[in-house]
PDB file of N, CA and C in Angstrom:
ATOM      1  N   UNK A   1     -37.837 -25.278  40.399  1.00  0.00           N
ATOM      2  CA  UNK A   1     -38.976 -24.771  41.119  1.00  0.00           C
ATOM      3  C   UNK A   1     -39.253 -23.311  40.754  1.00  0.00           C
ATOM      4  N   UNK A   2     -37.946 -22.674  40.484  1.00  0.00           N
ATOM      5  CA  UNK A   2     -37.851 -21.282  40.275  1.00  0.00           C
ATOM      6  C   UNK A   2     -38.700 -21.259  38.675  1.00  0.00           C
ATOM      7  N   UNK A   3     -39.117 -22.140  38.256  1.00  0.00           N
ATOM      8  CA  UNK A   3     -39.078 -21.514  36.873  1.00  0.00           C
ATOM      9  C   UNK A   3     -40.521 -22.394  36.680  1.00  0.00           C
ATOM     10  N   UNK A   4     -40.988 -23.169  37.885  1.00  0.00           N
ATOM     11  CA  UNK A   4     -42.724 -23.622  37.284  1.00  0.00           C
ATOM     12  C   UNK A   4     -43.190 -22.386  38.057  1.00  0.00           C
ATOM     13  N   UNK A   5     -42.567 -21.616  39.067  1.00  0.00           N
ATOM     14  CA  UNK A   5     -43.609 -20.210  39.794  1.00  0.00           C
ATOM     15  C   UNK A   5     -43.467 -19.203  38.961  1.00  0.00           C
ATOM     16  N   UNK A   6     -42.483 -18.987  38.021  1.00  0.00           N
ATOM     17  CA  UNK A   6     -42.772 -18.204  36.893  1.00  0.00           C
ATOM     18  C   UNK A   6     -43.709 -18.273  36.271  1.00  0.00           C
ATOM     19  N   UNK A   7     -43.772 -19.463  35.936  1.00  0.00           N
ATOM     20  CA  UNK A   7     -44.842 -20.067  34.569  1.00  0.00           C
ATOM     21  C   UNK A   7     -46.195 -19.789  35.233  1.00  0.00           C
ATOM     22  N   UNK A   8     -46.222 -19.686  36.547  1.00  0.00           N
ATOM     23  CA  UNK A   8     -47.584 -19.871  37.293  1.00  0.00           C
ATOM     24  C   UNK A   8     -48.400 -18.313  36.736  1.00  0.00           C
ATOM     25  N   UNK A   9     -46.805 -17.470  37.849  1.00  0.00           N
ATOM     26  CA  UNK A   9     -47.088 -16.078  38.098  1.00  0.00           C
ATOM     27  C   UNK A   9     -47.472 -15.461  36.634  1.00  0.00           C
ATOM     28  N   UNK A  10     -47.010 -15.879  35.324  1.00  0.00           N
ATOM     29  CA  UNK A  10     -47.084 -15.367  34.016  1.00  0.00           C
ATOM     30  C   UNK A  10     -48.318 -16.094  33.388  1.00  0.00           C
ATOM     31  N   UNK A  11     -48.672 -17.129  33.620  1.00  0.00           N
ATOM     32  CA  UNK A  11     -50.271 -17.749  33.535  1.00  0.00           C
ATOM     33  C   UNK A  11     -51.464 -16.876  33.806  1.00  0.00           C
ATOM     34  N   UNK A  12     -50.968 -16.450  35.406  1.00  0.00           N
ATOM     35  CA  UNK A  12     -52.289 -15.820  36.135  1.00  0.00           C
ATOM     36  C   UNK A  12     -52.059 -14.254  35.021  1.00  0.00           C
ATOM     37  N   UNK A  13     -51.121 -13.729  34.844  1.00  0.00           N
ATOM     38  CA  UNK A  13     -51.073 -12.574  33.981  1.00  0.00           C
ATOM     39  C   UNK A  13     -51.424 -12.490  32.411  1.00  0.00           C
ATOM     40  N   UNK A  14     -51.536 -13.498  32.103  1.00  0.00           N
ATOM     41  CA  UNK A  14     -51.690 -13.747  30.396  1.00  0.00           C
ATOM     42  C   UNK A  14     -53.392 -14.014  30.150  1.00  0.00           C
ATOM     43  N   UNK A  15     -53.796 -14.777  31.618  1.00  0.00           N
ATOM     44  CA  UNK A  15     -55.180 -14.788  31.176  1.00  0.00           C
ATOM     45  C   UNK A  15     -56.346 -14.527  32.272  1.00  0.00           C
ATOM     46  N   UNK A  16     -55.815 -13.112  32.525  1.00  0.00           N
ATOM     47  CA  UNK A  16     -56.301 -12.216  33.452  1.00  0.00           C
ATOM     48  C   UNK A  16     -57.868 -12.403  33.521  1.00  0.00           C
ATOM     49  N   UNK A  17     -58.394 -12.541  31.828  1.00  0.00           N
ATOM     50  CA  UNK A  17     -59.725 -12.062  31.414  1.00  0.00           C
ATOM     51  C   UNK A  17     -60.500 -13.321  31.446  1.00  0.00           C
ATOM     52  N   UNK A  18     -59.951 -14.616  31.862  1.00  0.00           N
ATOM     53  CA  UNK A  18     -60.541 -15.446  32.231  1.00  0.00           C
ATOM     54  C   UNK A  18     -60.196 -15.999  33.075  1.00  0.00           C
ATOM     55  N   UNK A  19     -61.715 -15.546  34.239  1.00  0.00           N
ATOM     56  CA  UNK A  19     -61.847 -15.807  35.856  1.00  0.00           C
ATOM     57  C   UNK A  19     -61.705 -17.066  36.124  1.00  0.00           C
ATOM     58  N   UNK A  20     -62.377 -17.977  35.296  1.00  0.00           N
ATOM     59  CA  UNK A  20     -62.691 -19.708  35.389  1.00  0.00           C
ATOM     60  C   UNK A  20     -61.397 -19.949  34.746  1.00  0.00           C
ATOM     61  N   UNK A  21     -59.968 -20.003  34.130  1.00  0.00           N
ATOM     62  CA  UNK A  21     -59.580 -20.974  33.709  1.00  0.00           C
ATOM     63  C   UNK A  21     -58.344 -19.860  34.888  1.00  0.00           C
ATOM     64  N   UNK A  22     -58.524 -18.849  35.415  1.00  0.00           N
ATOM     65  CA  UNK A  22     -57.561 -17.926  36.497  1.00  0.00           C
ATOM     66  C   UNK A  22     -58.190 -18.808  37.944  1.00  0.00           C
ATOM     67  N   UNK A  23     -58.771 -19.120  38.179  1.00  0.00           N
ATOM     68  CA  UNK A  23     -59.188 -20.381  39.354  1.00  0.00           C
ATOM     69  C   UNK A  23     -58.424 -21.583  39.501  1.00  0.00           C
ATOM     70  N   UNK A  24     -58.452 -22.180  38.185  1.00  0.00           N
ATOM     71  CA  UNK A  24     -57.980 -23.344  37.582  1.00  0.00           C
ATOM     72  C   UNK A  24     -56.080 -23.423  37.962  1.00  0.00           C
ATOM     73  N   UNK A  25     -55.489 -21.731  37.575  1.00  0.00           N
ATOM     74  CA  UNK A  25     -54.493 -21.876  37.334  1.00  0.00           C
ATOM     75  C   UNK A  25     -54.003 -21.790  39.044  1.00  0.00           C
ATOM     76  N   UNK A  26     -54.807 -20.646  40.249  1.00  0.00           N
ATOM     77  CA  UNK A  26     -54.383 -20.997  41.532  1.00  0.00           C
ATOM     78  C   UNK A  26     -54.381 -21.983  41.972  1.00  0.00           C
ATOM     79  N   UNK A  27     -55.135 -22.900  41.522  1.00  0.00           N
ATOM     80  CA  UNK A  27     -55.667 -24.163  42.143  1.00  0.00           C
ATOM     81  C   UNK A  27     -54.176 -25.053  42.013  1.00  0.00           C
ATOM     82  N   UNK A  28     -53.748 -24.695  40.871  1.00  0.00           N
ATOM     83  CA  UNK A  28     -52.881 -25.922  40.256  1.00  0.00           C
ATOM     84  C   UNK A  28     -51.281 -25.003  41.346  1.00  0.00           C
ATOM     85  N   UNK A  29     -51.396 -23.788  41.466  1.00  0.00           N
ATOM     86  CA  UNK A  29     -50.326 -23.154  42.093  1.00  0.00           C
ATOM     87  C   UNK A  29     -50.324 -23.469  43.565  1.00  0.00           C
ATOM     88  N   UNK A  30     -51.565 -23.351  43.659  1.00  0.00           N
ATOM     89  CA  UNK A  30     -51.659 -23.905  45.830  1.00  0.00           C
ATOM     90  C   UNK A  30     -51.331 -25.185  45.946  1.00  0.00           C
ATOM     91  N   UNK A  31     -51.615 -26.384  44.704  1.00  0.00           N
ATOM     92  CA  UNK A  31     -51.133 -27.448  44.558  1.00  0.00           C
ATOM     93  C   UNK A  31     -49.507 -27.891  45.088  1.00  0.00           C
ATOM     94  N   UNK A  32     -48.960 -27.133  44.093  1.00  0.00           N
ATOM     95  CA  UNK A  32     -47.601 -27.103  44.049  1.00  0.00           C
ATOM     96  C   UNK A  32     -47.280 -26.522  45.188  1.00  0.00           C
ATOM     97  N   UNK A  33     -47.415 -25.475  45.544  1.00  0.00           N
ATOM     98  CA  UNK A  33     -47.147 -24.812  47.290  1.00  0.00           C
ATOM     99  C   UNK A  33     -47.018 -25.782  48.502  1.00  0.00           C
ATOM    100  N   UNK A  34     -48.389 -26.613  48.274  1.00  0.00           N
ATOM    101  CA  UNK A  34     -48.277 -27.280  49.477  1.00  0.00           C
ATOM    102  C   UNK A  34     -46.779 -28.582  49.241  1.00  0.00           C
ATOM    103  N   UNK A  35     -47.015 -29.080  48.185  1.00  0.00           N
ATOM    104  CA  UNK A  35     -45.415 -30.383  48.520  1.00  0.00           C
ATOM    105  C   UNK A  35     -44.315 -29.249  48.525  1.00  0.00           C
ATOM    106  N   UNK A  36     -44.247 -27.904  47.659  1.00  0.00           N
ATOM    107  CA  UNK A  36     -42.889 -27.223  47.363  1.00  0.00           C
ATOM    108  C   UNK A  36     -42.489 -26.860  48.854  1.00  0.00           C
ATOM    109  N   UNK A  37     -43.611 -26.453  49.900  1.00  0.00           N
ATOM    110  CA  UNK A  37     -43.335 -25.893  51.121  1.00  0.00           C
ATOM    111  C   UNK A  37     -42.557 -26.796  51.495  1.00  0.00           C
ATOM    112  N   UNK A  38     -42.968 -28.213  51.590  1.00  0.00           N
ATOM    113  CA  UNK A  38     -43.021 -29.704  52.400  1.00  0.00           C
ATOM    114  C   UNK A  38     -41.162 -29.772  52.036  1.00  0.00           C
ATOM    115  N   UNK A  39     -40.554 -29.158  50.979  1.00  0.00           N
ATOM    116  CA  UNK A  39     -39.121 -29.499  50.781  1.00  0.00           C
ATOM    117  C   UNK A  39     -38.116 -28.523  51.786  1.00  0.00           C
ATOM    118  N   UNK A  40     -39.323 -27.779  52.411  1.00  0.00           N
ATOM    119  CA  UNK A  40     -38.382 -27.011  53.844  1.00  0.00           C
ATOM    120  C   UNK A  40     -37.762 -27.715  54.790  1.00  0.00           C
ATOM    121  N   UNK A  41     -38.747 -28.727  54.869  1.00  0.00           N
ATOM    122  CA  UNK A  41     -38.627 -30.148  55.998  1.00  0.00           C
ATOM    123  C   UNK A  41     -37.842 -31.029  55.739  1.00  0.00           C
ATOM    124  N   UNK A  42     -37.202 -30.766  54.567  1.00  0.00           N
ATOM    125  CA  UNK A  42     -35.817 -31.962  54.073  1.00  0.00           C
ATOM    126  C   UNK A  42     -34.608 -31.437  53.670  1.00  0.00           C
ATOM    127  N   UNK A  43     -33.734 -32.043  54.275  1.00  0.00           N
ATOM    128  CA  UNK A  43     -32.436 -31.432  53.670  1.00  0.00           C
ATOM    129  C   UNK A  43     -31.921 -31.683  52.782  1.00  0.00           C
ATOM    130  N   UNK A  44     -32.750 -33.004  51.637  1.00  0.00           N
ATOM    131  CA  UNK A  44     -32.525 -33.293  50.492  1.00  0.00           C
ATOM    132  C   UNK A  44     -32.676 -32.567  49.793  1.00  0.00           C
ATOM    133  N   UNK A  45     -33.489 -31.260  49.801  1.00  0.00           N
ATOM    134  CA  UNK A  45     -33.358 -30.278  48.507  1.00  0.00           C
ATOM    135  C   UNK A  45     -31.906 -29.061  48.795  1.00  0.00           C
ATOM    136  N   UNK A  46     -31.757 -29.372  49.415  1.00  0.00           N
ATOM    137  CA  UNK A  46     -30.626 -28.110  49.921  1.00  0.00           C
ATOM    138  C   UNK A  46     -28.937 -29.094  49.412  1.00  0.00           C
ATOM    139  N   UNK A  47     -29.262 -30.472  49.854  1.00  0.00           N
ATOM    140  CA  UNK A  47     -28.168 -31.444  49.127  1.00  0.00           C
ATOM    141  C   UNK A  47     -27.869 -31.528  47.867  1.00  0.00           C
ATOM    142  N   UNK A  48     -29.453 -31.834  47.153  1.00  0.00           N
ATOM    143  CA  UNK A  48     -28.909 -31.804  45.363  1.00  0.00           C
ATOM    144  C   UNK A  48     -28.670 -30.340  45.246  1.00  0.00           C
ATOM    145  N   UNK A  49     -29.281 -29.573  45.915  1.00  0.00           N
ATOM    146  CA  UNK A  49     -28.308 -28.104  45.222  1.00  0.00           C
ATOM    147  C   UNK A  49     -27.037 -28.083  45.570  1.00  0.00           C
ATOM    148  N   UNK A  50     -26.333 -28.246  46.480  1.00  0.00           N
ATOM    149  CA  UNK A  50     -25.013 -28.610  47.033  1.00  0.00           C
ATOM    150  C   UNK A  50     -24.244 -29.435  46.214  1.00  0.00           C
ATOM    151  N   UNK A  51     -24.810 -30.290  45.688  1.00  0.00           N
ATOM    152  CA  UNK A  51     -23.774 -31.909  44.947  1.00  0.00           C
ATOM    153  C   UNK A  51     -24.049 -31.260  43.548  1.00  0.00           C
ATOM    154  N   UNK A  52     -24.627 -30.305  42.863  1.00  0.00           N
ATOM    155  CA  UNK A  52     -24.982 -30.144  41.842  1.00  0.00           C
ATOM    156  C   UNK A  52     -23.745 -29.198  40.967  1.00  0.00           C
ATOM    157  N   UNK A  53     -23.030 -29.681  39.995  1.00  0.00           N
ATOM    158  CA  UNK A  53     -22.078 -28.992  39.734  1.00  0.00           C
ATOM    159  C   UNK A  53     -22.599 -27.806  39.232  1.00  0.00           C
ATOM    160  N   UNK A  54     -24.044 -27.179  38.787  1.00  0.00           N
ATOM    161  CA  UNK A  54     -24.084 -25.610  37.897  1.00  0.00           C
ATOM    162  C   UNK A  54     -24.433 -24.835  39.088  1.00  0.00           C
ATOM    163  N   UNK A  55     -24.752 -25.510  40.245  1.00  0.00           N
ATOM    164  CA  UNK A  55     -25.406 -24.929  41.291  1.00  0.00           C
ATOM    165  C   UNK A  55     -24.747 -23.939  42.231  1.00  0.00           C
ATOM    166  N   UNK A  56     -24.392 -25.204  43.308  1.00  0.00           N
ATOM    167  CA  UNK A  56     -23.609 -25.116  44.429  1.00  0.00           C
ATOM    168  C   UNK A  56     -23.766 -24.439  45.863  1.00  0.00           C
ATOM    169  N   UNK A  57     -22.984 -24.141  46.298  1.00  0.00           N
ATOM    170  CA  UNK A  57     -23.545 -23.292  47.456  1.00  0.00           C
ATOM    171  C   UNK A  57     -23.669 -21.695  47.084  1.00  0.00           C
ATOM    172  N   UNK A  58     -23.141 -21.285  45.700  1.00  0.00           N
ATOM    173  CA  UNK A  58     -22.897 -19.765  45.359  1.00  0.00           C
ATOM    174  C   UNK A  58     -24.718 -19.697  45.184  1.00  0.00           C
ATOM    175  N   UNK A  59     -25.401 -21.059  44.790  1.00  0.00           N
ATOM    176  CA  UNK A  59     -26.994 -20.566  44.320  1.00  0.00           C
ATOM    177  C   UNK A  59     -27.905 -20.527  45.181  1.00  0.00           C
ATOM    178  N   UNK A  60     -27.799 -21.367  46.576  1.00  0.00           N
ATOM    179  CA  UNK A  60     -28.258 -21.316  47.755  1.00  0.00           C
ATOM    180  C   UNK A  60     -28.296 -19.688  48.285  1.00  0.00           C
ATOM    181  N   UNK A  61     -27.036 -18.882  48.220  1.00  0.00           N
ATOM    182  CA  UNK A  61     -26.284 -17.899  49.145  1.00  0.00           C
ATOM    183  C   UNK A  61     -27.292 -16.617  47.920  1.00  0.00           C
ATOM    184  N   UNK A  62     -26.851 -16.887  46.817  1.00  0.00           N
ATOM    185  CA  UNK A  62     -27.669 -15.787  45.869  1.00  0.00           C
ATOM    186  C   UNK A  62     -29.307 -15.712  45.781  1.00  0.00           C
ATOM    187  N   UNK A  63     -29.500 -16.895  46.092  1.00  0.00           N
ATOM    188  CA  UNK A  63     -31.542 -16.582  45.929  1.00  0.00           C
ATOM    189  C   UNK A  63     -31.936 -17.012  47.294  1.00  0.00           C
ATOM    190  N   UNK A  64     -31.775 -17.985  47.905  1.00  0.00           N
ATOM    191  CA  UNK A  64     -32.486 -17.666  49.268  1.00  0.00           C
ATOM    192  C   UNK A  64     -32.376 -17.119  50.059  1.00  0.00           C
ATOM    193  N   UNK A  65     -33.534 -16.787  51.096  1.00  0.00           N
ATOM    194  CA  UNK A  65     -33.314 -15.870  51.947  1.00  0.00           C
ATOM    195  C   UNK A  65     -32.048 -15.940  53.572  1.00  0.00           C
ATOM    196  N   UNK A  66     -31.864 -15.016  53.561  1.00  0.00           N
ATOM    197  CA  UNK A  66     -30.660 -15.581  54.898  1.00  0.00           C
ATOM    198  C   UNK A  66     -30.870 -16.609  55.839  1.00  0.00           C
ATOM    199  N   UNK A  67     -32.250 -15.959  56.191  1.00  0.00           N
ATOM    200  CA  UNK A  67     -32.853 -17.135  57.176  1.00  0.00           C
ATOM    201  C   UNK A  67     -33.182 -18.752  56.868  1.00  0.00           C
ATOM    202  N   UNK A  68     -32.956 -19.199  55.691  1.00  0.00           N
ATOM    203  CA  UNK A  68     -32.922 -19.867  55.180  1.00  0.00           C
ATOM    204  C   UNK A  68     -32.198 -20.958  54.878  1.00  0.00           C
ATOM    205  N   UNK A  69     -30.633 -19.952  54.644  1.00  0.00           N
ATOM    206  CA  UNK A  69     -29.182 -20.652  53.900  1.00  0.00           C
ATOM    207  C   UNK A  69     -28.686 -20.921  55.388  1.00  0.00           C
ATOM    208  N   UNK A  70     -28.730 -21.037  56.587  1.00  0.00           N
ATOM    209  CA  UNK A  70     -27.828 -21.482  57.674  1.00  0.00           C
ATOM    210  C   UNK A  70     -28.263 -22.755  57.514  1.00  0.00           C
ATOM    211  N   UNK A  71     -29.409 -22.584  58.174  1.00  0.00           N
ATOM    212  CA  UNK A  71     -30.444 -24.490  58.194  1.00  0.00           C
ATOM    213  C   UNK A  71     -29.892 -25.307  57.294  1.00  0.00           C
ATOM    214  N   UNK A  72     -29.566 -24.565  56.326  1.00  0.00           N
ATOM    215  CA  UNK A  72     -29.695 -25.521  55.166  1.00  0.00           C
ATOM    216  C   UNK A  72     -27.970 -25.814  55.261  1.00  0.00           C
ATOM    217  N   UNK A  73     -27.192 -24.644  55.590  1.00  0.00           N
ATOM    218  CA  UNK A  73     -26.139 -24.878  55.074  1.00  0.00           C
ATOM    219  C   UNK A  73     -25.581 -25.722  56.286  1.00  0.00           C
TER     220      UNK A  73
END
């Protein structure tokens, strides 16, 4: 997830100078927002990071926010 909001955030920056295809690219980002939010509501994304051997709970504790890692954890 971490790395299609890159691609988003570096989209909207690469083609600053075009307004119509910079529409195109929020559109496709609010897209993704709305199901990415929707994985707050499941504890299945907090599980495969958990069961995930490169992951674990060290990647939960390092990028999300505090308020975040209890719920989950």
């Amino acid at each position: 997830m971490d790395i299609i909001i890159k691609h988003f955030e570096n989209a909207l920056v690469e083609y600053v100078s075009d307004k119509e295809f910079c529409a195109r690219i929020q559109n496709g980002w609010d897209a993704f927002d709305k199901y990415y939010s929707k994985s707050d509501d499941s504890p299945l994304y907090a599980a495969a990071l958990i069961l995930h051997p490169a992951r674990r709970i060290r990647y939960i504790q390092a990028n999300w926010k505090k308020s975040w890692q209890k719920p989950a954890l």
